[in-house]
C-alpha atoms as a PDB file:
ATOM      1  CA  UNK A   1      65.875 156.472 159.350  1.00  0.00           C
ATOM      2  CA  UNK A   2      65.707 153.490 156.931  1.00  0.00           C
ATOM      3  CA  UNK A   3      63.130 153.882 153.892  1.00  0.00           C
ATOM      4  CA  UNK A   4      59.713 152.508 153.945  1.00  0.00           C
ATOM      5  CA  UNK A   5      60.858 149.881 151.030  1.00  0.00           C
ATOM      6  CA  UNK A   6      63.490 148.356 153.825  1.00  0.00           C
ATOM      7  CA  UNK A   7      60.885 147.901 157.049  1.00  0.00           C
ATOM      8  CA  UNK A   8      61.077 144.760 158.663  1.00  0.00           C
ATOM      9  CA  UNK A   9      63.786 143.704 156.531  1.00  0.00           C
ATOM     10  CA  UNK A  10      62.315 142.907 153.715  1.00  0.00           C
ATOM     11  CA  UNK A  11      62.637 143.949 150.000  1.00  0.00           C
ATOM     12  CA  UNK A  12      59.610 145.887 148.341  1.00  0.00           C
ATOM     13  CA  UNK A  13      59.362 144.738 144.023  1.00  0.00           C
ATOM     14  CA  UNK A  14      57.810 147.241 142.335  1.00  0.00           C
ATOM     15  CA  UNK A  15      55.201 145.823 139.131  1.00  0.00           C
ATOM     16  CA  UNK A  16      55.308 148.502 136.460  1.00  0.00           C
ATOM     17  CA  UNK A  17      54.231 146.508 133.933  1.00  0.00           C
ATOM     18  CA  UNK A  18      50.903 148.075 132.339  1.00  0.00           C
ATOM     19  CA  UNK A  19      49.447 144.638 131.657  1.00  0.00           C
ATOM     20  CA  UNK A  20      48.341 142.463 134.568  1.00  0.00           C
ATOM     21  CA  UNK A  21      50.097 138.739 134.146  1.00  0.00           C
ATOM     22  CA  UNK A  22      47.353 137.677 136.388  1.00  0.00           C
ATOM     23  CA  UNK A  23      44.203 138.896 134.944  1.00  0.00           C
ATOM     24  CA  UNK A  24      45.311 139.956 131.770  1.00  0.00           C
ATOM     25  CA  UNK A  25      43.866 143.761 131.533  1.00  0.00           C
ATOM     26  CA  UNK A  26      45.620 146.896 131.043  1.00  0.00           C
ATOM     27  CA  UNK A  27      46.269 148.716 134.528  1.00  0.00           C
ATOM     28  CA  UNK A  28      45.571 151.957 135.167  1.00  0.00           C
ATOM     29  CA  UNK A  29      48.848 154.597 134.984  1.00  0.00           C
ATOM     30  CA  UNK A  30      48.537 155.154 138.499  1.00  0.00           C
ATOM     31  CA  UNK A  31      48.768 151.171 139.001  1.00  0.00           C
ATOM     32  CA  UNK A  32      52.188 149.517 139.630  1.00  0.00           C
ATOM     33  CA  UNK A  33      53.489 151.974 142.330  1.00  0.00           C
ATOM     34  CA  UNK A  34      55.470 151.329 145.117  1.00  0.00           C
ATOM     35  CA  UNK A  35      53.610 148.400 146.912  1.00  0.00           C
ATOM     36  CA  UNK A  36      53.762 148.477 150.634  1.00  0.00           C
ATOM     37  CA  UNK A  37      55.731 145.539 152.890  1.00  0.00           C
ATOM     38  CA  UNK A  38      53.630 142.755 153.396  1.00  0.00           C
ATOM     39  CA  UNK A  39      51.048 143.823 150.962  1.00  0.00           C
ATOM     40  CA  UNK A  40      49.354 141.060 148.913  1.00  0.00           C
ATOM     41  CA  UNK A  41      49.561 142.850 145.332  1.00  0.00           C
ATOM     42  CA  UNK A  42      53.017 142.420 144.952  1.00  0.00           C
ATOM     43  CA  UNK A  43      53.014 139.077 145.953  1.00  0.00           C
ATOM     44  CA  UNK A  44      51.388 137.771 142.700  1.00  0.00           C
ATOM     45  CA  UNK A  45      53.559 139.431 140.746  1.00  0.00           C
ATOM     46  CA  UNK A  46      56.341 138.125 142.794  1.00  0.00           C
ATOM     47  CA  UNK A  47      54.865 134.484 142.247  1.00  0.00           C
ATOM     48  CA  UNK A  48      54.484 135.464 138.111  1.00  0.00           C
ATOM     49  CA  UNK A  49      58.073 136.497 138.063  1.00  0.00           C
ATOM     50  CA  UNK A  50      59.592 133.013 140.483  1.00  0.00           C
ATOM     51  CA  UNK A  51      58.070 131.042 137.693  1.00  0.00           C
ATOM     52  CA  UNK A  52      59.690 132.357 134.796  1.00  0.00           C
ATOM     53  CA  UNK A  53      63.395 132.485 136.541  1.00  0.00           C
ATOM     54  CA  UNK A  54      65.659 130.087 135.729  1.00  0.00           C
ATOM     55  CA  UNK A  55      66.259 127.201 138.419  1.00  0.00           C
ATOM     56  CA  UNK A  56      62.209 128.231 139.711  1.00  0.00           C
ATOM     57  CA  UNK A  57      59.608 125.985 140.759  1.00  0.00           C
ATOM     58  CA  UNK A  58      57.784 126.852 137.087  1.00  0.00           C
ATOM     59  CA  UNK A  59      61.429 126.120 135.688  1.00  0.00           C
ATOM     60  CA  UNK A  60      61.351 122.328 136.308  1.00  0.00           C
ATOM     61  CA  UNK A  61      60.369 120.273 133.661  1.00  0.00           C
ATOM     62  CA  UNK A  62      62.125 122.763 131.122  1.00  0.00           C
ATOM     63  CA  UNK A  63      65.346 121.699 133.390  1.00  0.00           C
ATOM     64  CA  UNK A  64      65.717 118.262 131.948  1.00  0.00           C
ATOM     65  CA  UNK A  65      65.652 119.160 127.961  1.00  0.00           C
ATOM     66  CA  UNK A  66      69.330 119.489 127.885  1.00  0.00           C
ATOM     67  CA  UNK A  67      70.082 116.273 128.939  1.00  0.00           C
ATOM     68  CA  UNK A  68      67.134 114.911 126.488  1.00  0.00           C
ATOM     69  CA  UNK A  69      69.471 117.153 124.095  1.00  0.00           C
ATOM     70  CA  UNK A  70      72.425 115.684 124.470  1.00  0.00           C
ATOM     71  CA  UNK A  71      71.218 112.078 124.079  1.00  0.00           C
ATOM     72  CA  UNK A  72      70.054 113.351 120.634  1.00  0.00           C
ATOM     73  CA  UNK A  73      72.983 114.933 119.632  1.00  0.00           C
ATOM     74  CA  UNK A  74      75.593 111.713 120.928  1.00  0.00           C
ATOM     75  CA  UNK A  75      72.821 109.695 119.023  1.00  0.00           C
ATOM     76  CA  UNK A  76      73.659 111.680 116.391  1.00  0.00           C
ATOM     77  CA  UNK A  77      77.486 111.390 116.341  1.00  0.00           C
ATOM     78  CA  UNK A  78      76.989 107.746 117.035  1.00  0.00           C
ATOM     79  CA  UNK A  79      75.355 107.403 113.751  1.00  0.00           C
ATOM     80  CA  UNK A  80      77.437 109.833 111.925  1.00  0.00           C
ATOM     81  CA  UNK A  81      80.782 107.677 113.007  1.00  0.00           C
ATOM     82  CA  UNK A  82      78.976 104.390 111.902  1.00  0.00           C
ATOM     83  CA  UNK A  83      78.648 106.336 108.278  1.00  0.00           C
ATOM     84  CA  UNK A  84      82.033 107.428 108.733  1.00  0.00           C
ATOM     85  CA  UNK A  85      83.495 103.688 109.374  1.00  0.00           C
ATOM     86  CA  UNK A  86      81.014 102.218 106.794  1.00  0.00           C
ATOM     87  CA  UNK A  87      82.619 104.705 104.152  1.00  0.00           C
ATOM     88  CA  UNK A  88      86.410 104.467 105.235  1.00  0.00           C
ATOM     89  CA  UNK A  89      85.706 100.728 104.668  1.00  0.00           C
ATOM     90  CA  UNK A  90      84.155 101.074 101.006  1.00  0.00           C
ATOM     91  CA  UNK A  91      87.048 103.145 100.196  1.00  0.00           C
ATOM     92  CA  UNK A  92      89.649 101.161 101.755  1.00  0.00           C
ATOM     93  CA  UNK A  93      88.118  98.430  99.536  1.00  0.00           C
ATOM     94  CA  UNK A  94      88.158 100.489  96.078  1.00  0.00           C
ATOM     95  CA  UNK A  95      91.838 101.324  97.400  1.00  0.00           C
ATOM     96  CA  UNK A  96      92.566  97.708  97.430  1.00  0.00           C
ATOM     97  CA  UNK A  97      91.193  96.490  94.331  1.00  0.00           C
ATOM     98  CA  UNK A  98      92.736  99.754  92.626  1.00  0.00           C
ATOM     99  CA  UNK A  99      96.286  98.409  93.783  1.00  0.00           C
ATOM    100  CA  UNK A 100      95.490  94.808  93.143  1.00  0.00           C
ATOM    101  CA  UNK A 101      94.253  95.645  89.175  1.00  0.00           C
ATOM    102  CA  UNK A 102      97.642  97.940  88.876  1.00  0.00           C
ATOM    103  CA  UNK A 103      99.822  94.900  90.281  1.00  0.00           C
ATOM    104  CA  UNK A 104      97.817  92.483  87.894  1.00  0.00           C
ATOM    105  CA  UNK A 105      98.765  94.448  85.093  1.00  0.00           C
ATOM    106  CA  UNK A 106     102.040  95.812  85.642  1.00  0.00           C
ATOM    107  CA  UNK A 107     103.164  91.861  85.506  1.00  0.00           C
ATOM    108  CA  UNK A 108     101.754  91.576  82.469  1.00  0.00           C
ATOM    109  CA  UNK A 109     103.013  94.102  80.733  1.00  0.00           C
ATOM    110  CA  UNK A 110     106.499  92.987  82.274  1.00  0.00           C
ATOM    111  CA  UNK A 111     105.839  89.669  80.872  1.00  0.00           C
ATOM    112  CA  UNK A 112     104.785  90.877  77.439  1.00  0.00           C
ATOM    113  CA  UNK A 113     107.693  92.956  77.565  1.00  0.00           C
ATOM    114  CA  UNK A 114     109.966  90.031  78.334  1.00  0.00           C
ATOM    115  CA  UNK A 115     108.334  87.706  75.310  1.00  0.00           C
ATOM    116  CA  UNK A 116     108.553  90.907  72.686  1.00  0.00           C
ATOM    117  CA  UNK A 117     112.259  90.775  73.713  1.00  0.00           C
ATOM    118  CA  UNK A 118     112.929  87.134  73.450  1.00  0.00           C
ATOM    119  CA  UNK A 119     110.802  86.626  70.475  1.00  0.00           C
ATOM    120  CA  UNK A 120     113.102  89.999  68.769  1.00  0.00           C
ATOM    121  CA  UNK A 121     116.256  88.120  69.990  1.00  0.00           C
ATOM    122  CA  UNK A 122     114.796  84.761  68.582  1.00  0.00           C
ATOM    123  CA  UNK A 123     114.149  86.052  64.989  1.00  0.00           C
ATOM    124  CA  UNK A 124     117.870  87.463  64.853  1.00  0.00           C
ATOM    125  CA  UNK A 125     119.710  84.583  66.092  1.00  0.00           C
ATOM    126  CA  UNK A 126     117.984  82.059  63.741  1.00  0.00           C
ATOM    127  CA  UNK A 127     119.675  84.439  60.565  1.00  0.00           C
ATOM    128  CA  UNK A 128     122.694  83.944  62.389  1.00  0.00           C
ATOM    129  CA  UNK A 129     122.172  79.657  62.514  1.00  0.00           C
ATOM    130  CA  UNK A 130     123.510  79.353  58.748  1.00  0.00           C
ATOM    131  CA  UNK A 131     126.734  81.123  59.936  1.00  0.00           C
ATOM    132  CA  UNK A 132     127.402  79.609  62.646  1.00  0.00           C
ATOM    133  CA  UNK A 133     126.721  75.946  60.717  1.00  0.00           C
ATOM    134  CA  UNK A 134     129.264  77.700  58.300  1.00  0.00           C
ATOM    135  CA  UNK A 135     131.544  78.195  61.081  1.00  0.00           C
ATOM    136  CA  UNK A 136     131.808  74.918  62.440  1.00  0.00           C
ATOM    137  CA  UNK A 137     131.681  73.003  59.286  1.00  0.00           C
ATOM    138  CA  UNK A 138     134.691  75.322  58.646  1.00  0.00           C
ATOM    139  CA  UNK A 139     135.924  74.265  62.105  1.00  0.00           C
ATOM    140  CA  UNK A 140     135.956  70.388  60.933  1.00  0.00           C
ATOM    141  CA  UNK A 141     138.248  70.707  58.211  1.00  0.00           C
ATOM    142  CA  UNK A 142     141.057  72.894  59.950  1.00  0.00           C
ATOM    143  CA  UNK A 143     140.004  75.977  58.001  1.00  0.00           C
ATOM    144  CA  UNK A 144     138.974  78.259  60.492  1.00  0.00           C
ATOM    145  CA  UNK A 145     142.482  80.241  60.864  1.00  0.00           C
ATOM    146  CA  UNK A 146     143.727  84.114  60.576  1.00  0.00           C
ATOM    147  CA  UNK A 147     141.383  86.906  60.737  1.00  0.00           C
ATOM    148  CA  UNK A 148     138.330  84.568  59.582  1.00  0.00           C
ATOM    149  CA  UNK A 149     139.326  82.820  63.699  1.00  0.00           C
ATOM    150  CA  UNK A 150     138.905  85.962  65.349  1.00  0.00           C
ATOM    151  CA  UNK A 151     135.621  86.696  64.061  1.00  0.00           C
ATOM    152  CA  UNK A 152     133.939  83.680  64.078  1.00  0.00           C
ATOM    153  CA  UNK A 153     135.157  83.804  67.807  1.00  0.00           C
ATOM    154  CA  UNK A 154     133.880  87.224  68.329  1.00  0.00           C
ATOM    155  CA  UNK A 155     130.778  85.917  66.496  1.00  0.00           C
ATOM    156  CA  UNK A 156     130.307  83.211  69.075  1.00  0.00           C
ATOM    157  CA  UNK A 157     130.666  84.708  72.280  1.00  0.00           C
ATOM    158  CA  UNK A 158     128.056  87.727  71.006  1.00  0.00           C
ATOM    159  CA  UNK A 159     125.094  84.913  70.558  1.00  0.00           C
ATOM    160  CA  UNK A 160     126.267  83.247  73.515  1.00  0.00           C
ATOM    161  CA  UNK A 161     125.694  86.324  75.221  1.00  0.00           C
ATOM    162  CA  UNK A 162     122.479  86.764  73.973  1.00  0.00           C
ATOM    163  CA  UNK A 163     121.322  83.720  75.411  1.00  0.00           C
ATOM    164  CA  UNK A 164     121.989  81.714  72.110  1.00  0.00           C
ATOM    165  CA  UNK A 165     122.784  78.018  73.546  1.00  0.00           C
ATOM    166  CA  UNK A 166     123.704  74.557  71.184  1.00  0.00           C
ATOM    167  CA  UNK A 167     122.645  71.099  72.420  1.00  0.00           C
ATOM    168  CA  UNK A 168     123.030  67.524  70.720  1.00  0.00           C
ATOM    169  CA  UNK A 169     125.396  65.071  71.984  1.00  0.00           C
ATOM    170  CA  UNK A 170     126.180  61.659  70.446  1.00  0.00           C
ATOM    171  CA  UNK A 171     125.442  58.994  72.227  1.00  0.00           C
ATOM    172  CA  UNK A 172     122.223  60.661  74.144  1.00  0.00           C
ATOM    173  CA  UNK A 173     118.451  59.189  74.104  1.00  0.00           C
ATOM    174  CA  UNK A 174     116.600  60.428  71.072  1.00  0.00           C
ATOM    175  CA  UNK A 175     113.783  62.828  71.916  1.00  0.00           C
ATOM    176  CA  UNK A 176     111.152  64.010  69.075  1.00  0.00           C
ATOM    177  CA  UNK A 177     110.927  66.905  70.912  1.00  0.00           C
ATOM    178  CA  UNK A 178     114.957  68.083  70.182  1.00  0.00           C
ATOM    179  CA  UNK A 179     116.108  65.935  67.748  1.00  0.00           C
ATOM    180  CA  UNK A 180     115.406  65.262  63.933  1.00  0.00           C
ATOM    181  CA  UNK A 181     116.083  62.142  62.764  1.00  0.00           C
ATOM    182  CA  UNK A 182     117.541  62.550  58.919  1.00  0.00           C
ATOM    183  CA  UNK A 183     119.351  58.633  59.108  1.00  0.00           C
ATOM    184  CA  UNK A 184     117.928  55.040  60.692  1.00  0.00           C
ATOM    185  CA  UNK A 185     120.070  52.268  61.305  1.00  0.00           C
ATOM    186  CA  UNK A 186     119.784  49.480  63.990  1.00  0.00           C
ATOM    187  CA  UNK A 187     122.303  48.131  66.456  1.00  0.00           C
ATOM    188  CA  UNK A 188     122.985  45.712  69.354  1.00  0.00           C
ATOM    189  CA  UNK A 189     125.338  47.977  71.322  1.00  0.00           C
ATOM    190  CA  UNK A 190     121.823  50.226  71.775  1.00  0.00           C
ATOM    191  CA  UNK A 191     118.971  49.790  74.417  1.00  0.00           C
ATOM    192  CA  UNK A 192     116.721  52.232  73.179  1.00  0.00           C
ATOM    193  CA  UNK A 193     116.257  54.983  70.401  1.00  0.00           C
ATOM    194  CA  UNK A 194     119.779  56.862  70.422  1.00  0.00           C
ATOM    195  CA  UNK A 195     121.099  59.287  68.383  1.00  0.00           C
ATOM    196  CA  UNK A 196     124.506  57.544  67.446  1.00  0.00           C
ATOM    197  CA  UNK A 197     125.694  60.330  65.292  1.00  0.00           C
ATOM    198  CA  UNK A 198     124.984  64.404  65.233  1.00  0.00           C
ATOM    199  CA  UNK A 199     125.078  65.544  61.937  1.00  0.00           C
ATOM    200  CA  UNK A 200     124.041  69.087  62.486  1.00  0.00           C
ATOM    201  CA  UNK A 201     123.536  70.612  66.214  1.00  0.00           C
ATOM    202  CA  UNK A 202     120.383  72.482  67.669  1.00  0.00           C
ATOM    203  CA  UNK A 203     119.956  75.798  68.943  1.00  0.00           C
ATOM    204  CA  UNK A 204     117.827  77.006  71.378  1.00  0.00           C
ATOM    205  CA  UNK A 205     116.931  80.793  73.589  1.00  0.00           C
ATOM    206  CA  UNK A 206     115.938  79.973  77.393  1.00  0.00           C
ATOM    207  CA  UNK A 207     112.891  77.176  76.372  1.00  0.00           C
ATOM    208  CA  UNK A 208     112.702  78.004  72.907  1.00  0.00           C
ATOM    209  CA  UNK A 209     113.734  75.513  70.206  1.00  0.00           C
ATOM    210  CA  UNK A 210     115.364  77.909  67.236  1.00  0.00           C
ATOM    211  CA  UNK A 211     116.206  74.230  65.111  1.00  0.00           C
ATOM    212  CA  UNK A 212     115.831  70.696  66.657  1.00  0.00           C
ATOM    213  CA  UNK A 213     119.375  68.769  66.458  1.00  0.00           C
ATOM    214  CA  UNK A 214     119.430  66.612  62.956  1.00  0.00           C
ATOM    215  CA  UNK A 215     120.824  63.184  64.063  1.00  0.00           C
ATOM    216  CA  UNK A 216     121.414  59.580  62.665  1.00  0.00           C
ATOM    217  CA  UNK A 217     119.431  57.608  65.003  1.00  0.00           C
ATOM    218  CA  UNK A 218     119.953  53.902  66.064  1.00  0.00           C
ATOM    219  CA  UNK A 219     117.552  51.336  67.575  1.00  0.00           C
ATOM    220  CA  UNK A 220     118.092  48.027  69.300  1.00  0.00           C
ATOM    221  CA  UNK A 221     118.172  45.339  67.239  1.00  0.00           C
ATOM    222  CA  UNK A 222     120.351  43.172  64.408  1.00  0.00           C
ATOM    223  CA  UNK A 223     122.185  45.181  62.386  1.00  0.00           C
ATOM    224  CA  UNK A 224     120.626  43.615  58.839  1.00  0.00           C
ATOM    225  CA  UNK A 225     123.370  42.836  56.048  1.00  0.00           C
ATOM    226  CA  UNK A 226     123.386  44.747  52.978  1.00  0.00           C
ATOM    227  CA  UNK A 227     121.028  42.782  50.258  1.00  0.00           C
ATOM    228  CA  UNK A 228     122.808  40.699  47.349  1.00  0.00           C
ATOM    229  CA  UNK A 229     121.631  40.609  43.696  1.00  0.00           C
ATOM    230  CA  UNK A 230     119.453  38.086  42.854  1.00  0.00           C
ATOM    231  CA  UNK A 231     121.460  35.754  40.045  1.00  0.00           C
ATOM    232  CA  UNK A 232     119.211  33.574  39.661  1.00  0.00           C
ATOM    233  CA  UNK A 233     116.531  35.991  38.225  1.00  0.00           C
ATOM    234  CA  UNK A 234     119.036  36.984  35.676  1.00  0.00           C
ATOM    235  CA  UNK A 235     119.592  33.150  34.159  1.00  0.00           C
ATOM    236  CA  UNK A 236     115.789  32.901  33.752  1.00  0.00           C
ATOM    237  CA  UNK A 237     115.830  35.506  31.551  1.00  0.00           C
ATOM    238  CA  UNK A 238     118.797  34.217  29.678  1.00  0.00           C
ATOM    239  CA  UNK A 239     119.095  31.347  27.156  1.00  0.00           C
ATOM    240  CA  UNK A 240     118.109  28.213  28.223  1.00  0.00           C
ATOM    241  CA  UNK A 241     115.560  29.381  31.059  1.00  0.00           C
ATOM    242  CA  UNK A 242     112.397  27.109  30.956  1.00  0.00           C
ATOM    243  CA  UNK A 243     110.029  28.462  28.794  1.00  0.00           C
ATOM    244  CA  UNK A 244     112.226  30.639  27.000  1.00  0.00           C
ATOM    245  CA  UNK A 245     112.933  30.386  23.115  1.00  0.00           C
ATOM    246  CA  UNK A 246     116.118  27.600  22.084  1.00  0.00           C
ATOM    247  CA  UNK A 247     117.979  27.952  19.199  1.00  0.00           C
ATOM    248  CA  UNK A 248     119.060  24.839  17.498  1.00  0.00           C
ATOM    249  CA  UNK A 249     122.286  24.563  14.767  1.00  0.00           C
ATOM    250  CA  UNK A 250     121.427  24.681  11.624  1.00  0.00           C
ATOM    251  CA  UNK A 251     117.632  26.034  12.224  1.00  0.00           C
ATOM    252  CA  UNK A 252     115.959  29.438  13.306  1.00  0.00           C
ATOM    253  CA  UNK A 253     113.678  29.268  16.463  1.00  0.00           C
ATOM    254  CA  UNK A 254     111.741  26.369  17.669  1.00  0.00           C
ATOM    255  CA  UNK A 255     112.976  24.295  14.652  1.00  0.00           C
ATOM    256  CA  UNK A 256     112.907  24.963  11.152  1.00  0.00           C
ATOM    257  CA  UNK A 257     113.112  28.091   9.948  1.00  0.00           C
ATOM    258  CA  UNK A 258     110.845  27.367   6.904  1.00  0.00           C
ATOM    259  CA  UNK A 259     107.045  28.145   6.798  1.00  0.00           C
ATOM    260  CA  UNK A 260     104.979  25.858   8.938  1.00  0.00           C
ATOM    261  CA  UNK A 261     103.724  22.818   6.881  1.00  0.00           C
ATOM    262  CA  UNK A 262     106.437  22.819   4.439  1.00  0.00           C
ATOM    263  CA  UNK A 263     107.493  18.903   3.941  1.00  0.00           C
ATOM    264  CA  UNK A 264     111.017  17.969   4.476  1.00  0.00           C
ATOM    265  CA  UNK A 265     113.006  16.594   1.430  1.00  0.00           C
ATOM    266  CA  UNK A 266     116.840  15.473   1.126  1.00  0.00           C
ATOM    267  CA  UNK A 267     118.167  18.241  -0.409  1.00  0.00           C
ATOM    268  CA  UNK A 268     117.236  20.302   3.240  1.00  0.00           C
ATOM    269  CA  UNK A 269     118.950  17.760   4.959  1.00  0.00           C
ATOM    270  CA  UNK A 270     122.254  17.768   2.883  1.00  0.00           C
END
């Protein structure tokens, strides 16, 4: 035979709980037995218990707070990856302007570098002008033989090397800027300033001037003719000149030579 708790089909829930969901009050210990089939007590109970399962009819409206969740939560990671952009591009900015200041300055310390190095090669090379001047004067007059050769040679290709370069050709324009003018002449065979004659050259490293080329300069124009004596002021001051003292035979300066007022008698005359 089947149990009573499985007539009709039908399962039979047992309540033991000692308080009453429905009223509230404490049941009695024999309360909360076996219920019979079709009995309303159990159904309340049965109703009380529906409402608290998940996926009940009581279960409902608690249903939808995950979705209400995860709205918050991609709200959330919305924002948070808006932070996340906004700070990538601060620092991609500080990264930028880090690298631009270090490029900035690198080429300036390259470039001080470079004029420390020119202005050191500068300051030897115009010791060394003197010698060389020495050299080619020596280099004129057919003197620059033997040993003394080799080492002026040797000389010159060093400062060459260095970047040491001479300018000053005759026959160029003259240019303040390059050229010193030590003589002045003028001449037809000229259209403008030129520097006829270079009497010493100039030396220069890369765009600076170490001693501007001295130069006899010549402009266009009559060459003038060298200036004569003037004779003519030297027999004015000589005897004769108007206004200048005579001396007549026999007497001192203008006349007699006696005292003034002294009559004239025969025996001055003899």
């Amino acid at each position: 035979m089947s149990s009573p708790e499985e007539t009709n089909g039908r399962p039979v829930i047992r309540d033991l709980r000692r308080i009453d969901p429905a009223t509230g009050q404490v049941r009695d210990s024999g309360q909360g037995g076996s219920a019979q089939p079709g009995s309303r007590g159990p159904s309340k109970p049965r109703g009380k218990h529906a409402a608290t399962r998940p996926g009940g009819a009581a279960s409902t409206g608690a249903g939808s707070r995950p979705g209400a969740d995860r709205a918050d939560e991609a709200a959330r990671a919305a924002a948070d990856l808006q932070a996340a952009e906004r700070q990538l591009a601060e620092r991609t900015a500080d990264l930028q302007r880090v690298t631009a200041e270090y490029a900035n300055y690198r080429k300036r310390v390259e470039r001080d570098r470079a004029a420390v190095r020119e202005q050191a090669v500068a300051n030897v090379l115009s010791g060394l002008v003197p010698v060389l001047d020495d050299i080619g004067r020596a280099r004129e007059h057919e003197e620059l033989v033997g040993g003394f050769k080799s080492v002026a040679e040797s000389l010159e290709a060093a400062v060459t090397k260095l970047g040491l370069e001479s300018f000053g050709e005759d026959g160029e324009p003259f240019d303040p800027k390059v050229h010193e003018a030590l003589m002045h002449s003028y001449s037809p065979d000229v259209t403008e300033p030129t520097c006829i004659k270079i009497l010493q050259p100039g030396y220069r490293v890369g765009e600076r001037i170490l001693r501007p080329a001295r130069v006899e300069v010549a402009e266009p124009g009559e060459a003038e003719a060298p200036e004569e004596p003037d004779d003519e002021s030297g027999e004015a001051d000589g005897p004769g000149a108007p206004g200048g003292v005579h001396h007549q035979p026999g007497g001192g300066a203008g006349g007699s030579g006696d005292a003034p007022g002294r009559p004239e008698t025969s025996a001055d005359n003899e």
